[in-house]
PDB file of N, CA and C in Angstrom:
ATOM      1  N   UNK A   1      -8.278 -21.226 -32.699  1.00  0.00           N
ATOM      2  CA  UNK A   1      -7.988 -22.482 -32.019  1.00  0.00           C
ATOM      3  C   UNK A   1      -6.597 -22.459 -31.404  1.00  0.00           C
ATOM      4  N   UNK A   2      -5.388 -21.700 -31.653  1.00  0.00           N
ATOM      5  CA  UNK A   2      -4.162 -21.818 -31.783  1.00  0.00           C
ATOM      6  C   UNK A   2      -4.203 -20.829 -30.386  1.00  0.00           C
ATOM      7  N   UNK A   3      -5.065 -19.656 -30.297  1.00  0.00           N
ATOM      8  CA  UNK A   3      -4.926 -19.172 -28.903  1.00  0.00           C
ATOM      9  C   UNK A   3      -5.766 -20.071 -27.991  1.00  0.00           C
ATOM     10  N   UNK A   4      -6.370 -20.651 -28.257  1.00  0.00           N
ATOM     11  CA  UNK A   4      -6.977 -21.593 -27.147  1.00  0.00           C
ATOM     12  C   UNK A   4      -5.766 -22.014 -26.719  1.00  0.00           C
ATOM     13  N   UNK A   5      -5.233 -23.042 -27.279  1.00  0.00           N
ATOM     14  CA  UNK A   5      -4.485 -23.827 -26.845  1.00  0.00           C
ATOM     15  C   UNK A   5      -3.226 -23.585 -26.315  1.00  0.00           C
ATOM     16  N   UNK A   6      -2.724 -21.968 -26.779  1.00  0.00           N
ATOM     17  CA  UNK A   6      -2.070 -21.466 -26.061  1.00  0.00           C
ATOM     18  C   UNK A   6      -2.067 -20.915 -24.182  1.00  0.00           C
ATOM     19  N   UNK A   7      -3.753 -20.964 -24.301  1.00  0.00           N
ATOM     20  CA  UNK A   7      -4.322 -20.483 -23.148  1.00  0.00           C
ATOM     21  C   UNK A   7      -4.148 -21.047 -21.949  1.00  0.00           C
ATOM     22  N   UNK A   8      -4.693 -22.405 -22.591  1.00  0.00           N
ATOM     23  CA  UNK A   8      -4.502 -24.181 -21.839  1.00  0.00           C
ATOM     24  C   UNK A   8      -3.590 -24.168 -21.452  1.00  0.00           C
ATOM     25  N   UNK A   9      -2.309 -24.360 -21.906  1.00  0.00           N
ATOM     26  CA  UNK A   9      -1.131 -24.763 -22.292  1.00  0.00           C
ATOM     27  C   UNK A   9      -0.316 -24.018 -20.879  1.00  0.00           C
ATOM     28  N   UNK A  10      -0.548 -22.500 -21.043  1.00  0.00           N
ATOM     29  CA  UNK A  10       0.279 -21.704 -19.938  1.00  0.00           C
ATOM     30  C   UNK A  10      -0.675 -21.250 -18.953  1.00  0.00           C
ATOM     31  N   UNK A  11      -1.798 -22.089 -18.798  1.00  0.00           N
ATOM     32  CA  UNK A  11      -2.971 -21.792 -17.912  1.00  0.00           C
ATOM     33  C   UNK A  11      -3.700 -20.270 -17.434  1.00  0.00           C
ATOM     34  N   UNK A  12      -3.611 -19.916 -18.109  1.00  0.00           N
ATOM     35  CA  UNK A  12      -3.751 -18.215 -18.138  1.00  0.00           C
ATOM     36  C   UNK A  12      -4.895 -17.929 -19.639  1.00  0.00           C
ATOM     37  N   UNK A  13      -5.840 -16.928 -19.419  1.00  0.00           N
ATOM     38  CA  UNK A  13      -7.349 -16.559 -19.889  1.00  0.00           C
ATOM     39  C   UNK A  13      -6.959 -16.430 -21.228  1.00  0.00           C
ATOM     40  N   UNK A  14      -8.098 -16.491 -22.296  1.00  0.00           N
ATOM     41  CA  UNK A  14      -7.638 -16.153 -23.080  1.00  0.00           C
ATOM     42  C   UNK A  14      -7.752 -15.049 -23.814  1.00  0.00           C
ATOM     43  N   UNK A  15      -8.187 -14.181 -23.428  1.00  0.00           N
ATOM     44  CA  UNK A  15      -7.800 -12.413 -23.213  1.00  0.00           C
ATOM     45  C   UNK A  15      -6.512 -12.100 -22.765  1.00  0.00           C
ATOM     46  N   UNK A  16      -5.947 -13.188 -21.663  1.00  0.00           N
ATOM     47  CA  UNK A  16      -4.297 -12.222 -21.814  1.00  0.00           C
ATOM     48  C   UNK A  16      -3.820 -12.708 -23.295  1.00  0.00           C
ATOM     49  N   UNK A  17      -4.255 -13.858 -23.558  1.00  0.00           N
ATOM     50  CA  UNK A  17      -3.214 -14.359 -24.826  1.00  0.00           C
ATOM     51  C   UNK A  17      -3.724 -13.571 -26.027  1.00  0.00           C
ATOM     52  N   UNK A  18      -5.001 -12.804 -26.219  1.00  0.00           N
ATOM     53  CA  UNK A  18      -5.503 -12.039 -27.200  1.00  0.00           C
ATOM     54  C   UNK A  18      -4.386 -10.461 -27.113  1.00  0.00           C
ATOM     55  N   UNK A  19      -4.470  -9.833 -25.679  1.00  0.00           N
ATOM     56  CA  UNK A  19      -3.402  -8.782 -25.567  1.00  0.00           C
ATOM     57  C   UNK A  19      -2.139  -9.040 -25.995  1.00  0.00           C
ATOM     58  N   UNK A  20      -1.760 -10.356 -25.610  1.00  0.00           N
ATOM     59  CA  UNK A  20      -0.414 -10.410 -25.809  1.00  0.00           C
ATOM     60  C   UNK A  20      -0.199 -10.268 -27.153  1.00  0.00           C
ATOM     61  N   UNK A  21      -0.878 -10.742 -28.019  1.00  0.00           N
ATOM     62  CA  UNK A  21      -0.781 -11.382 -29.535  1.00  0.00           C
ATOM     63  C   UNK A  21      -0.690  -9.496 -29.918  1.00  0.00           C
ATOM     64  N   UNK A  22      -1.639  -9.027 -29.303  1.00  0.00           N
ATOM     65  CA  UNK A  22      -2.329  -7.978 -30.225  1.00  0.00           C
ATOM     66  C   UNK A  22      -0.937  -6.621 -30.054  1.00  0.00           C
ATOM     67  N   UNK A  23      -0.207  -6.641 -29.003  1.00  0.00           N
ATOM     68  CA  UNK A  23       0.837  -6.014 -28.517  1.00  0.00           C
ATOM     69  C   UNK A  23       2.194  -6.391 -29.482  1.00  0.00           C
ATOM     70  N   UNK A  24       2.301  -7.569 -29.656  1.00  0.00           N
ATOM     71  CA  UNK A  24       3.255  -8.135 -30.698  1.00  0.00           C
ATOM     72  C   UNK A  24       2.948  -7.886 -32.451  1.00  0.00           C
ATOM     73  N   UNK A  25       1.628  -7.880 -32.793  1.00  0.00           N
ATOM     74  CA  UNK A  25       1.401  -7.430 -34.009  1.00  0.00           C
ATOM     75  C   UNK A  25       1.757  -5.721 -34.313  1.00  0.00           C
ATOM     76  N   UNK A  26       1.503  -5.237 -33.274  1.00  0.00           N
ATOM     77  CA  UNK A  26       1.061  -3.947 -33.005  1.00  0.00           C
ATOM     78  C   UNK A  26       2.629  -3.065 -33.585  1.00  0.00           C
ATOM     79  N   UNK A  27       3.564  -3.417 -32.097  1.00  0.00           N
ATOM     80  CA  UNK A  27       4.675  -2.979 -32.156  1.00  0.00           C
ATOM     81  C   UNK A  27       5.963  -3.690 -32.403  1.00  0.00           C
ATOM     82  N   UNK A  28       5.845  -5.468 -32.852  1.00  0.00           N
ATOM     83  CA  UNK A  28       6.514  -6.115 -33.061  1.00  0.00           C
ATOM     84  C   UNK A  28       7.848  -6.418 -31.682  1.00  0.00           C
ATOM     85  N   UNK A  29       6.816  -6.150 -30.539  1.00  0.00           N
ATOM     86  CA  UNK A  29       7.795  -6.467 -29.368  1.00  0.00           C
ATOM     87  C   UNK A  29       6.924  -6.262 -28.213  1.00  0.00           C
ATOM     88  N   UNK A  30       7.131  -7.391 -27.240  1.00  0.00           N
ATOM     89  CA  UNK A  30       6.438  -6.990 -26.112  1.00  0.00           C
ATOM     90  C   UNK A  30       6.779  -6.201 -24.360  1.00  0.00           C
ATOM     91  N   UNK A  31       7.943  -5.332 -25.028  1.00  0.00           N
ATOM     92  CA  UNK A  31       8.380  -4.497 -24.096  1.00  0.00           C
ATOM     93  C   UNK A  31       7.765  -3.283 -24.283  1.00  0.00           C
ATOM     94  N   UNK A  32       8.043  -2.680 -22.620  1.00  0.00           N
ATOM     95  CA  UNK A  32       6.576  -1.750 -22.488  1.00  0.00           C
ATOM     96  C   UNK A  32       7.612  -0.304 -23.322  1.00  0.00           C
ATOM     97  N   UNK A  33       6.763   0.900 -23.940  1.00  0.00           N
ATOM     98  CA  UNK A  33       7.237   1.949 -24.367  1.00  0.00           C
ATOM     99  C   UNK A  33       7.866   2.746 -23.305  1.00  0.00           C
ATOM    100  N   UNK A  34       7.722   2.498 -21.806  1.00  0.00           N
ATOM    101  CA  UNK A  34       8.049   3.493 -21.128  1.00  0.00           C
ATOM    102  C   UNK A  34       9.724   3.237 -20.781  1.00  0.00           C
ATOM    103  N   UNK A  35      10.683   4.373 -20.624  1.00  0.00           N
ATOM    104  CA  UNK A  35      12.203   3.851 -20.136  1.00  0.00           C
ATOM    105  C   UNK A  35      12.177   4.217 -18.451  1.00  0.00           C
ATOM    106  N   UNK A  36      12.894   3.204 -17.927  1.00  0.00           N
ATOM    107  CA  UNK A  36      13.470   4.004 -17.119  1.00  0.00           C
ATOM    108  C   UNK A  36      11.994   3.811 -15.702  1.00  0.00           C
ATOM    109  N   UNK A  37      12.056   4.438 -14.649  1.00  0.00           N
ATOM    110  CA  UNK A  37      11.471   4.475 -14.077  1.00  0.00           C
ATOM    111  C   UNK A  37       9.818   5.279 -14.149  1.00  0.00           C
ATOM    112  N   UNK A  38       8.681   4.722 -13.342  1.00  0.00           N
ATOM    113  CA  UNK A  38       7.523   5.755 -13.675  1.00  0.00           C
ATOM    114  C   UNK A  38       7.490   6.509 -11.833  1.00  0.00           C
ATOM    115  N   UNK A  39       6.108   7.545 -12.001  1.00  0.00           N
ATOM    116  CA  UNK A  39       6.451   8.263 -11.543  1.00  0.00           C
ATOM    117  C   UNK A  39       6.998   9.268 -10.619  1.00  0.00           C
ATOM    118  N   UNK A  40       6.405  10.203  -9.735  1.00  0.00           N
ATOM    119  CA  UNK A  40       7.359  11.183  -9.296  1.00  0.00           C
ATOM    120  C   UNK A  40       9.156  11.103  -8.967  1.00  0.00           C
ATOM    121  N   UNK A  41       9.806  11.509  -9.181  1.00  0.00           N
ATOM    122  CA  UNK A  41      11.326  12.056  -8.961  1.00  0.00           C
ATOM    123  C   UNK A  41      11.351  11.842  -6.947  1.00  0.00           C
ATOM    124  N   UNK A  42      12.201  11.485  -6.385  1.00  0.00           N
ATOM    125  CA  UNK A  42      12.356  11.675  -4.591  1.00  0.00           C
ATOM    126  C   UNK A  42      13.212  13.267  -4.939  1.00  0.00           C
ATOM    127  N   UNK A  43      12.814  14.187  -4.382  1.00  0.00           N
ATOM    128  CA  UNK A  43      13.075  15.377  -3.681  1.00  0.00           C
ATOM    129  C   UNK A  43      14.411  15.072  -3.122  1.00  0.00           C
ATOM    130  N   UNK A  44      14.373  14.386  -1.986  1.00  0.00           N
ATOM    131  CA  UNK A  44      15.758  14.259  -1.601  1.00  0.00           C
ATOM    132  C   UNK A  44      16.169  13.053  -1.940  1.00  0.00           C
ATOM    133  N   UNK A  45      17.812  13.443  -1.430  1.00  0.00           N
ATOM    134  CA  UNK A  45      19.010  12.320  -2.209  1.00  0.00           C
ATOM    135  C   UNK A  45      19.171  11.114  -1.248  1.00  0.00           C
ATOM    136  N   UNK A  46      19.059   9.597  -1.479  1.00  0.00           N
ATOM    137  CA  UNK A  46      19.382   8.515  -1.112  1.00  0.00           C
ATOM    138  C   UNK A  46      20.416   8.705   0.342  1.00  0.00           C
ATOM    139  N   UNK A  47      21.642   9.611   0.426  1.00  0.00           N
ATOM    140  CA  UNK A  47      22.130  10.105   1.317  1.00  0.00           C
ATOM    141  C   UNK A  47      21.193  10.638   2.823  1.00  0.00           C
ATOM    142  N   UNK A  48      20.339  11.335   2.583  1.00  0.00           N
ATOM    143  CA  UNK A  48      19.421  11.527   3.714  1.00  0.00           C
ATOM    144  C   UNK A  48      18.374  10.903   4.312  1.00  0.00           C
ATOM    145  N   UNK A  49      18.361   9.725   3.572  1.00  0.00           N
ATOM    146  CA  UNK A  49      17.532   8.258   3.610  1.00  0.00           C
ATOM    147  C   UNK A  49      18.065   7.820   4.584  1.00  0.00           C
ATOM    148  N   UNK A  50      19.562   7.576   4.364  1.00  0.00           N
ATOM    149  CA  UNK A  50      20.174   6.734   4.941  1.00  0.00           C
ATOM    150  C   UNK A  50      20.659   7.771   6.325  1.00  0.00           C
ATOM    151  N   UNK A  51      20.951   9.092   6.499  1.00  0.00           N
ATOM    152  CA  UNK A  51      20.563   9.633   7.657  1.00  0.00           C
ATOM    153  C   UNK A  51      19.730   9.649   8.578  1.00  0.00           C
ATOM    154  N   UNK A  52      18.072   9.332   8.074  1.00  0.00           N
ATOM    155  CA  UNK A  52      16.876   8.855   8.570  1.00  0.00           C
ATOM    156  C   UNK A  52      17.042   7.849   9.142  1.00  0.00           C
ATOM    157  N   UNK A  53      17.467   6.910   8.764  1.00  0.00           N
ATOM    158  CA  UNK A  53      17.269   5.260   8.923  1.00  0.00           C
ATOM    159  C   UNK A  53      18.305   5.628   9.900  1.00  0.00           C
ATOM    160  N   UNK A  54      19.262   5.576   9.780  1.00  0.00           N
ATOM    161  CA  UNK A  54      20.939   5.751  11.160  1.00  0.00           C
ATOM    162  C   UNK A  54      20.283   6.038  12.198  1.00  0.00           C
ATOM    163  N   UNK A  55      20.049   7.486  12.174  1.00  0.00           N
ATOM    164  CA  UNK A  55      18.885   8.296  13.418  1.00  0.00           C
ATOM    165  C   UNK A  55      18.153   7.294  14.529  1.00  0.00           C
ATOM    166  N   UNK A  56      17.084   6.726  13.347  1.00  0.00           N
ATOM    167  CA  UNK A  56      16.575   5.701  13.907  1.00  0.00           C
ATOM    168  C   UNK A  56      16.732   4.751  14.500  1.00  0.00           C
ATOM    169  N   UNK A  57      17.902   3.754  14.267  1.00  0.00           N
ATOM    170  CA  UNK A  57      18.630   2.838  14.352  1.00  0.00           C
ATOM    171  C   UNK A  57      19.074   2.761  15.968  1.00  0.00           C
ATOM    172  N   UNK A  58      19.539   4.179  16.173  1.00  0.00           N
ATOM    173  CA  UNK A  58      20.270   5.008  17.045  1.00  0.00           C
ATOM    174  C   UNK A  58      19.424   4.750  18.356  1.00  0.00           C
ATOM    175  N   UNK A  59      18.071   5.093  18.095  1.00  0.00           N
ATOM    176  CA  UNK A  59      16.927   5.735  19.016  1.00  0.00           C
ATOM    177  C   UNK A  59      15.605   5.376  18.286  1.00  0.00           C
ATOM    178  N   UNK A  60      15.585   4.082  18.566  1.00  0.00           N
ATOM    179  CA  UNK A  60      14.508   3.552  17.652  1.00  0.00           C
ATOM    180  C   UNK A  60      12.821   4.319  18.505  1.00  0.00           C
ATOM    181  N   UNK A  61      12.860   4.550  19.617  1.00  0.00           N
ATOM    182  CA  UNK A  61      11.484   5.050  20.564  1.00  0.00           C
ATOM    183  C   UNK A  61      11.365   6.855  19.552  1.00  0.00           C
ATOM    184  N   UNK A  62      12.255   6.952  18.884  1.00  0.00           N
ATOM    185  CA  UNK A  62      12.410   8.286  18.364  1.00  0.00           C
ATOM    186  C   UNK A  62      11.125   8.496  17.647  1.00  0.00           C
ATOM    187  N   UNK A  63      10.021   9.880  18.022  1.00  0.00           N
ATOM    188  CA  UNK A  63       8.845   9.949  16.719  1.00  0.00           C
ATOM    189  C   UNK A  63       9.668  10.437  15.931  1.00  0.00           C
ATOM    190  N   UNK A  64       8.538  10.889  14.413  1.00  0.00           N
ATOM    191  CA  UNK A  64       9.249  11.159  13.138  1.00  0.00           C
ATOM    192  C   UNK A  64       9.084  12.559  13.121  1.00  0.00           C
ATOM    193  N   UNK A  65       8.741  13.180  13.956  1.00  0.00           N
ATOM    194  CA  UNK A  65       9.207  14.374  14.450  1.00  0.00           C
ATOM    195  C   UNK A  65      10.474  14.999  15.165  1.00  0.00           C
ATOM    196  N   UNK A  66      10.432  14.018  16.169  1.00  0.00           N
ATOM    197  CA  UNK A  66      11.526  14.288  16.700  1.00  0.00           C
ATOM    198  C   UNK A  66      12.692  13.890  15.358  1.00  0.00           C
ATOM    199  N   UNK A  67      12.467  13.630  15.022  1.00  0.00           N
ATOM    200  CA  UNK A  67      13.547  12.714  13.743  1.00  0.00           C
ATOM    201  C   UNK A  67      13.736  13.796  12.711  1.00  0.00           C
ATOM    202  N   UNK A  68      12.514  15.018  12.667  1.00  0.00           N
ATOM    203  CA  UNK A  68      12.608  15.720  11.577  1.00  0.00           C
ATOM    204  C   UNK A  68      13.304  16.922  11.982  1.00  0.00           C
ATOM    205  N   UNK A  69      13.445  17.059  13.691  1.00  0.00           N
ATOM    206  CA  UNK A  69      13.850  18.269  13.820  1.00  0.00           C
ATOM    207  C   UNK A  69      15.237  17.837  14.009  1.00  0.00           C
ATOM    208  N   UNK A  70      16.149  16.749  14.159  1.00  0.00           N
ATOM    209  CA  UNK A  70      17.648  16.245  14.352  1.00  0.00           C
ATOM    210  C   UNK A  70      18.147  16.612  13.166  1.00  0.00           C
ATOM    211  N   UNK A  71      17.343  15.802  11.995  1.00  0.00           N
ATOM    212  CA  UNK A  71      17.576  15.949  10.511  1.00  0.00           C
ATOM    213  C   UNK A  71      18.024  17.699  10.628  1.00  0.00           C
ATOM    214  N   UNK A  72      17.210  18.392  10.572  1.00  0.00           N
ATOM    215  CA  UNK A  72      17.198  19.829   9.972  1.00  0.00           C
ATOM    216  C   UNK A  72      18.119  20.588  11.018  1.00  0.00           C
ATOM    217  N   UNK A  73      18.581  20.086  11.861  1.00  0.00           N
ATOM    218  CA  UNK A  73      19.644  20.612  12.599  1.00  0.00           C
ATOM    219  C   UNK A  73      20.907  20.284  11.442  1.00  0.00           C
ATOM    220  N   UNK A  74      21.054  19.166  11.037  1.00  0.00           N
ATOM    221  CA  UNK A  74      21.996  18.509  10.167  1.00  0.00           C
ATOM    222  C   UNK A  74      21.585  19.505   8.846  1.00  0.00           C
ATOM    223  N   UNK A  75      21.175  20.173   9.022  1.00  0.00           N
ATOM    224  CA  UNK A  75      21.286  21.169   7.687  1.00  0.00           C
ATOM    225  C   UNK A  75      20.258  20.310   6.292  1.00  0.00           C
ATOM    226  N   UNK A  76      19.306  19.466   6.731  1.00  0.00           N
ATOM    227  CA  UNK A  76      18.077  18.828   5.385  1.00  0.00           C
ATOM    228  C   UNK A  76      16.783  19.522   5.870  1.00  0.00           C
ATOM    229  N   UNK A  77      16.007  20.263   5.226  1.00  0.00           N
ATOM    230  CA  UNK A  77      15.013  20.567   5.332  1.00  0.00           C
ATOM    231  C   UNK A  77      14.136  19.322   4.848  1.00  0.00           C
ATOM    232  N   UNK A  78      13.316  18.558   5.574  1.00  0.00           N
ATOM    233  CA  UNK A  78      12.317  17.483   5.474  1.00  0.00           C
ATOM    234  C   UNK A  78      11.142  17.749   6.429  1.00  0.00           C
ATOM    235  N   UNK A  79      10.079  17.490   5.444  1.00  0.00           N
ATOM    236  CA  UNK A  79       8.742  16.931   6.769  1.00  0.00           C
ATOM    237  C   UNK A  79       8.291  15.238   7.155  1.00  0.00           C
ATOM    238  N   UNK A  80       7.956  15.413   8.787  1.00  0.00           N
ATOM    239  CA  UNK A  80       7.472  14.381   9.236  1.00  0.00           C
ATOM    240  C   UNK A  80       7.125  13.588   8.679  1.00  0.00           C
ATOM    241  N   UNK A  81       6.064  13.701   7.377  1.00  0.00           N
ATOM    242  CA  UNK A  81       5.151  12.737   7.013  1.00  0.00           C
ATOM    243  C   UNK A  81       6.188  11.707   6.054  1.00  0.00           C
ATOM    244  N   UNK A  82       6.999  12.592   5.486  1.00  0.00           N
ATOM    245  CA  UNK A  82       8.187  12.033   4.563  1.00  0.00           C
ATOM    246  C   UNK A  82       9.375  10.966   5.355  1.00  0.00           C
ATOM    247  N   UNK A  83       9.503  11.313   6.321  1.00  0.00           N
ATOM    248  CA  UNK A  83      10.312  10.715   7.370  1.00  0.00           C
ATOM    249  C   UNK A  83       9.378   9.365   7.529  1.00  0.00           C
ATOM    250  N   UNK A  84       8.288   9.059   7.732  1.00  0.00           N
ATOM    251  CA  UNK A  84       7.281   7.958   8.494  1.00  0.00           C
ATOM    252  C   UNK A  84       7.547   7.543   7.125  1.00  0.00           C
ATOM    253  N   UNK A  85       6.993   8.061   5.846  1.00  0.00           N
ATOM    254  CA  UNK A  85       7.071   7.557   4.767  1.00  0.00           C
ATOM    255  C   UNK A  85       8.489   6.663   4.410  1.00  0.00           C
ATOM    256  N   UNK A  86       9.468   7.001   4.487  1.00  0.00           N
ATOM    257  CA  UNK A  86      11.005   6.744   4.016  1.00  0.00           C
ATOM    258  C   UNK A  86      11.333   5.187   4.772  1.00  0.00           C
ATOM    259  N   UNK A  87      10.917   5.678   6.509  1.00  0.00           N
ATOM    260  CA  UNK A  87      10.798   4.637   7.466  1.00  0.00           C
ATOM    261  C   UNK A  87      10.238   3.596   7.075  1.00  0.00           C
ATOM    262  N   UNK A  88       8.815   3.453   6.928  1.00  0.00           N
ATOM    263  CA  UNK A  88       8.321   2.623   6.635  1.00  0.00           C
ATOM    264  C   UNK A  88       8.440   1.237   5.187  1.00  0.00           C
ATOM    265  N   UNK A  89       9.314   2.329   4.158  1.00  0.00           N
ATOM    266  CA  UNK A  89       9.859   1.713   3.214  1.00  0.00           C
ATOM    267  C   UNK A  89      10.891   0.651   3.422  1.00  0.00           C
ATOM    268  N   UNK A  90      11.757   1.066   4.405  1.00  0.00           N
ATOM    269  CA  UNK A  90      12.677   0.134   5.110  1.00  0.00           C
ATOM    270  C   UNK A  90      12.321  -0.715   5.809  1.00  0.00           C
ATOM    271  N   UNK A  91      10.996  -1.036   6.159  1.00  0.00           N
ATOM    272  CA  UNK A  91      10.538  -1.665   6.940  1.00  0.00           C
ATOM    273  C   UNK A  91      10.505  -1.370   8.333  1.00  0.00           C
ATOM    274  N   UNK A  92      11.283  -0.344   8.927  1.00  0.00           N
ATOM    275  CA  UNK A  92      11.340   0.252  10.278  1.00  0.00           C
ATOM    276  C   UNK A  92       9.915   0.739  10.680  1.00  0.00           C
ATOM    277  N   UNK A  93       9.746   0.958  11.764  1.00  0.00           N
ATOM    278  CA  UNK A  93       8.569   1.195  12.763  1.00  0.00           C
ATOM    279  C   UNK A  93       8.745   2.695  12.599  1.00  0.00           C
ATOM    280  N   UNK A  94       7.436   3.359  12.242  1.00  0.00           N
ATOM    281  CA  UNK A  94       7.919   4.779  12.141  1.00  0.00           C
ATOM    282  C   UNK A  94       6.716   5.449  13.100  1.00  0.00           C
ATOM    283  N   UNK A  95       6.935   6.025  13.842  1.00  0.00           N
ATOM    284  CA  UNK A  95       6.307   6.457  14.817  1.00  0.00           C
ATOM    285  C   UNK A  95       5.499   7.553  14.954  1.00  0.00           C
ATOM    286  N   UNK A  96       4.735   7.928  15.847  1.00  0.00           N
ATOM    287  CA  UNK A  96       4.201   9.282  15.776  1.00  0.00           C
ATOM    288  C   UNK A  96       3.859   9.412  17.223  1.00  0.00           C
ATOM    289  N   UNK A  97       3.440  10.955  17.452  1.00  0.00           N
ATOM    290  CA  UNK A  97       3.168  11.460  18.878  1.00  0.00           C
ATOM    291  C   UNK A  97       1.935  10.768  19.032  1.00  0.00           C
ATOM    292  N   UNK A  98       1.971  10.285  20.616  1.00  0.00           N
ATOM    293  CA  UNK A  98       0.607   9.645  20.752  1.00  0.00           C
ATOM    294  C   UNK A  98      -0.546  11.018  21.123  1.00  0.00           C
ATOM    295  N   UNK A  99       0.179  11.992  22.097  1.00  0.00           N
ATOM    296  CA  UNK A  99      -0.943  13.053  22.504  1.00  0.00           C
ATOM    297  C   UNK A  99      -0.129  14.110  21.814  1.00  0.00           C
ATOM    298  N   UNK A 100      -1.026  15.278  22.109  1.00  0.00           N
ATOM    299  CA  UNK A 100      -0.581  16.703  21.261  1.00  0.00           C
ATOM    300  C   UNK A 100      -0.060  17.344  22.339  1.00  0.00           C
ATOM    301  N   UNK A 101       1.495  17.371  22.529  1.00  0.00           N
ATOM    302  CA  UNK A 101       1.837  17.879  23.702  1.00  0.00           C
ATOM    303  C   UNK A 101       1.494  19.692  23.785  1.00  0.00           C
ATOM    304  N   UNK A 102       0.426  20.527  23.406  1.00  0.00           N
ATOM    305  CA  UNK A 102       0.056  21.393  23.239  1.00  0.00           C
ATOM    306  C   UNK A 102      -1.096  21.589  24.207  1.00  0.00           C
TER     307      UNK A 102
END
């Protein structure tokens, strides 16, 4: 009855309030076991992020090609897809070739 009314109360099912309970008996705390961030590691350093983004800034019509070969002149080995990726995190417009100039 006591999780019912807990349920009511903070308007939420009462399966979360069964997890919650059952997480607090369990480990006597409802913080998660994991530290720190989850997963993969970024390859490159916050520094070449912010080289990306500048670039851009610069020459926003720029693809993320053209963006990858400026970069690696600057001595960062990066690919395109990582560049659109990084871009897009910032919210910037990240571009690509419309035809295959080939």
């Amino acid at each position: 009855m006591i999780k019912c009314a807990i349920a009511s109360e903070c308007s939420v099912l009462l399966g979360a309030v069964n997890t919650i309970l059952k997480l607090h008996q369990n480990r006597n705390s409802l913080q998660p076991r994991r530290i720190g961030r989850c997963g993969r590691k970024k390859n490159k350093a916050p520094r070449d992020d912010s080289k990306i983004i500048r670039m851009s800034r610069l020459n926003p019509r720029m693809t993320s090609h053209q963006l990858t070969v400026e970069i690696e002149l600057a001595g960062v080995s990066i690919d395109s897809s990582t560049v659109r990726r990084r871009l897009l995190a910032v919210r910037r417009q990240a571009r690509r070739q419309h035809q295959n100039p080939y």
